[in-house]
Protein backbone atom coordinates (compact mmCIF):
# COMPACT_ATOMS: atom_id res chain seq x y z
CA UNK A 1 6.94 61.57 -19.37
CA UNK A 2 10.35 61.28 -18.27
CA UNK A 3 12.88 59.17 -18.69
CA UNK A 4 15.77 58.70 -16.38
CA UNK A 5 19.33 56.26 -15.65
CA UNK A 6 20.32 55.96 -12.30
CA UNK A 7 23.37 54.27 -11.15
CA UNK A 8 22.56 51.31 -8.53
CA UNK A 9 26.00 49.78 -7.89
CA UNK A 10 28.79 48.96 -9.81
CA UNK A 11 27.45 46.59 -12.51
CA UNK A 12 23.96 47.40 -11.86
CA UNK A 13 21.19 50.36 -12.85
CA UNK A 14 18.03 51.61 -13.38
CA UNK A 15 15.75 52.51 -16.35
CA UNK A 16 12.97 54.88 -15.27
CA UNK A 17 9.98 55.70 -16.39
CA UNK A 18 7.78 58.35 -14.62
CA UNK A 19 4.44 59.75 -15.70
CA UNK A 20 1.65 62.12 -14.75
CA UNK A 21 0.08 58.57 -13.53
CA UNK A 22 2.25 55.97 -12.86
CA UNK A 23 6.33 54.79 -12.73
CA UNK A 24 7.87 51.71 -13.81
CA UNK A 25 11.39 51.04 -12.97
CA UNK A 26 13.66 48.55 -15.23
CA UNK A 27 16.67 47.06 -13.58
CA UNK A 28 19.50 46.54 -15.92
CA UNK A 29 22.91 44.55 -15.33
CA UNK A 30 25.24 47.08 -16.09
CA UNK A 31 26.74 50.03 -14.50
CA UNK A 32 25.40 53.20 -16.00
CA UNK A 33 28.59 54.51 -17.92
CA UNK A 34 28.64 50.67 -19.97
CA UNK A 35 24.78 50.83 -21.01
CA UNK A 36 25.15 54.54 -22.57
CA UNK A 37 28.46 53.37 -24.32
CA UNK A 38 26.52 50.90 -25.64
CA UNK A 39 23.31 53.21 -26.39
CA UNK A 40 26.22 55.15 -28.64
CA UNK A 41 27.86 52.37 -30.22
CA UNK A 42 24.69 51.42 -31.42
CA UNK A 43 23.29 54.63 -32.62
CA UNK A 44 26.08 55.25 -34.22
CA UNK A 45 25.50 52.06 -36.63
CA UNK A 46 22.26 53.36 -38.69
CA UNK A 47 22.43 49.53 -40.48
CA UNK A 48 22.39 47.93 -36.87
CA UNK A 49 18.95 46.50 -36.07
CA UNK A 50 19.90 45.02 -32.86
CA UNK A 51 22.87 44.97 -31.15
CA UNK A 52 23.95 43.99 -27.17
CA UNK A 53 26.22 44.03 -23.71
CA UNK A 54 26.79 41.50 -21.84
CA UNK A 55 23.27 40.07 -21.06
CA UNK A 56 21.04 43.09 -22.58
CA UNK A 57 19.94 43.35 -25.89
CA UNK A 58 19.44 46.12 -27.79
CA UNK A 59 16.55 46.26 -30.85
CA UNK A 60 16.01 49.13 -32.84
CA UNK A 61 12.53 50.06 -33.59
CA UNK A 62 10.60 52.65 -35.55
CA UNK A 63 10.03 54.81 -32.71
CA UNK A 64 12.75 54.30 -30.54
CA UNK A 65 15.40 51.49 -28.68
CA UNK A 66 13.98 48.30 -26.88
CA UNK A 67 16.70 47.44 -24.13
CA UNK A 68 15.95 43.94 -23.54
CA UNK A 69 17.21 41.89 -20.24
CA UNK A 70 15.48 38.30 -19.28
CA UNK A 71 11.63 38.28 -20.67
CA UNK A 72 11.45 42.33 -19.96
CA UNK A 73 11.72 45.28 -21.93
CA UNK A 74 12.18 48.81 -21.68
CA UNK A 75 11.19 51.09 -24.99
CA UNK A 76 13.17 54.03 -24.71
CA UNK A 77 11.49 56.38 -27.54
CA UNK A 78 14.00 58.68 -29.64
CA UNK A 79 12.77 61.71 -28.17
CA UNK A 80 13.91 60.40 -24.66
CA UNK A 81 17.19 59.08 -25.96
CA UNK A 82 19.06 61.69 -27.35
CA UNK A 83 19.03 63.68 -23.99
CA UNK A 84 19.90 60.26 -22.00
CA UNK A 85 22.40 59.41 -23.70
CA UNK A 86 24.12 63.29 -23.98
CA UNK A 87 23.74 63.64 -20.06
CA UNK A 88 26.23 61.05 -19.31
């Protein structure tokens, strides 16, 4: 699996998910540089349970970071996060 952020305009980006089977892309309302400031900020609060920007939330879980926008979600597990957020 693999797990990728792609810029999509100025306020706007992707979550993607890509398998050996099938994709799933998760648009998010903020430019790419805000939602992995965010990803930090809230990593970097171990008591934080769930935290947000602008109109995503953020929910820790046990295995990873729910980034929630409208009635979606997007589990990004812990394994997947560490690179994510170290690439940008």
């Amino acid at each position: 699996m693999t797990i990728t952020l792609t810029a999509t305009g100025d306020n706007a980006s992707e979550l993607k998910q890509i398998t050996n089977s099938t994709s799933a892309v998760f648009p998010v309302p903020l430019s790419k540089q805000s939602l992995l400031t965010a990803l930090r900020a809230f990593l970097s609060d171990p008591e934080s349970r769930d935290g947000g920007e602008g109109a995503i939330r953020l929910e820790r879980r046990r295995d990873g970071v729910a980034v929630h926008h409208g009635p979606g979600l997007f589990l990004i597990g812990y394994p997947h996060l560490i690179p994510l957020i170290l690439e940008g």
